[in-house]
C-alpha atoms as a PDB file:
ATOM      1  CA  UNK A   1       0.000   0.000   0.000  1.00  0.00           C
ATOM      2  CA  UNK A   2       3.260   2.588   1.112  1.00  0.00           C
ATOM      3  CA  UNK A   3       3.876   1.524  -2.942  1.00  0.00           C
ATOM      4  CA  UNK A   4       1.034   3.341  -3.979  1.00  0.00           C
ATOM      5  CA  UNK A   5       2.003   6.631  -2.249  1.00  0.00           C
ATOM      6  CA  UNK A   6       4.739   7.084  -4.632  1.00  0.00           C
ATOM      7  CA  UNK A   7       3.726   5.271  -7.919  1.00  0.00           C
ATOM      8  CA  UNK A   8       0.546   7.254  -8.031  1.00  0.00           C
ATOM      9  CA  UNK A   9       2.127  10.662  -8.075  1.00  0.00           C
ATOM     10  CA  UNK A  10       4.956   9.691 -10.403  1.00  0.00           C
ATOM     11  CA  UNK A  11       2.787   8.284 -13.297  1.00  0.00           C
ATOM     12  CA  UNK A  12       0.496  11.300 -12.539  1.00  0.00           C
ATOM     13  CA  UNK A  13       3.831  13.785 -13.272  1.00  0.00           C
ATOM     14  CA  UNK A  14       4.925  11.287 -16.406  1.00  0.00           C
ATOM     15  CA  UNK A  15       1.408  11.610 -17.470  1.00  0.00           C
ATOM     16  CA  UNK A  16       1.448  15.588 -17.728  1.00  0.00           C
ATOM     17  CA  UNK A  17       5.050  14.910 -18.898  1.00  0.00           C
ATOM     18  CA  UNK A  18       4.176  13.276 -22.118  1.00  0.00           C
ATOM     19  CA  UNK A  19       0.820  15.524 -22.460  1.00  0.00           C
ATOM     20  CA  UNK A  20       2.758  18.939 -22.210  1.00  0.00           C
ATOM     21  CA  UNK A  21       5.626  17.420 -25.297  1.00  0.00           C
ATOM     22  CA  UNK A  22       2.827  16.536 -27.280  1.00  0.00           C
ATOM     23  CA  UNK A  23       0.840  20.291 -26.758  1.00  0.00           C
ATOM     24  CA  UNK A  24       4.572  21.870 -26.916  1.00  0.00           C
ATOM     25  CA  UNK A  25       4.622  19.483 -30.536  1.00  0.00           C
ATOM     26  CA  UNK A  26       1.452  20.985 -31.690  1.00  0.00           C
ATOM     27  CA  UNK A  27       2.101  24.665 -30.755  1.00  0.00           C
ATOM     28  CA  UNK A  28       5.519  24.494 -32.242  1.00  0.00           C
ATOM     29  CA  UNK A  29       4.273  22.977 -35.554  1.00  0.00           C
ATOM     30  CA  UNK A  30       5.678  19.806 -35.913  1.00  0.00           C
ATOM     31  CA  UNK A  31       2.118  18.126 -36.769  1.00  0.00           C
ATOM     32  CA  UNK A  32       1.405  20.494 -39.934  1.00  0.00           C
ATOM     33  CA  UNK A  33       2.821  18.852 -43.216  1.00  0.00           C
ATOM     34  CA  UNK A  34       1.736  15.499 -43.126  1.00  0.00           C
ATOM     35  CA  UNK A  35       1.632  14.614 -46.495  1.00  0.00           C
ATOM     36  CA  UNK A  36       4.727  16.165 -47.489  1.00  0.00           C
ATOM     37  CA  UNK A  37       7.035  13.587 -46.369  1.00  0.00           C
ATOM     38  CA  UNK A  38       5.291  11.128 -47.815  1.00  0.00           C
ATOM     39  CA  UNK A  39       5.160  12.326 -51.492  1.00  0.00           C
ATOM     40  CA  UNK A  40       8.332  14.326 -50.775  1.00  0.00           C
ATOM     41  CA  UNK A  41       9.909  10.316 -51.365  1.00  0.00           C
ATOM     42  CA  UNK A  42       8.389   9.414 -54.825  1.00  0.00           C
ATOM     43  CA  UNK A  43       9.939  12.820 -56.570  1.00  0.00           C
ATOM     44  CA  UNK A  44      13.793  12.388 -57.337  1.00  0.00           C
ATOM     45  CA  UNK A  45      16.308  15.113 -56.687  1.00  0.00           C
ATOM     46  CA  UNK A  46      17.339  17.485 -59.124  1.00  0.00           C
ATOM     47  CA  UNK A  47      20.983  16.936 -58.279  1.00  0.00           C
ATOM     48  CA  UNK A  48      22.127  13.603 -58.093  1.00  0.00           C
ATOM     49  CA  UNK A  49      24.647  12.668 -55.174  1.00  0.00           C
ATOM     50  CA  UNK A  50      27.776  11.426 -56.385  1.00  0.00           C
END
């Protein structure tokens, strides 16, 4: 039972850990071009690597 005194407010802070990244990840932008990653792959570059 003593267990549950600190396991409860850990995953509670690890919890609003993981949801403030993910708001941070949406207010910085990182969610906003989801397709273009996934087409950017079928086009090839203009300048070859050699």
């Amino acid at each position: 039972m003593e267990a549950l005194l600190v396991l409860i407010p850990v995953a509670l802070f690890l919890g609003g850990l993981g949801l403030a990244a993910f708001l941070w990840s949406v207010a910085s932008g990182q969610y906003e071009d989801l397709e273009g990653a996934a087409e950017r792959i079928l086009f090839d570059d203009e300048d070859p690597q050699s």
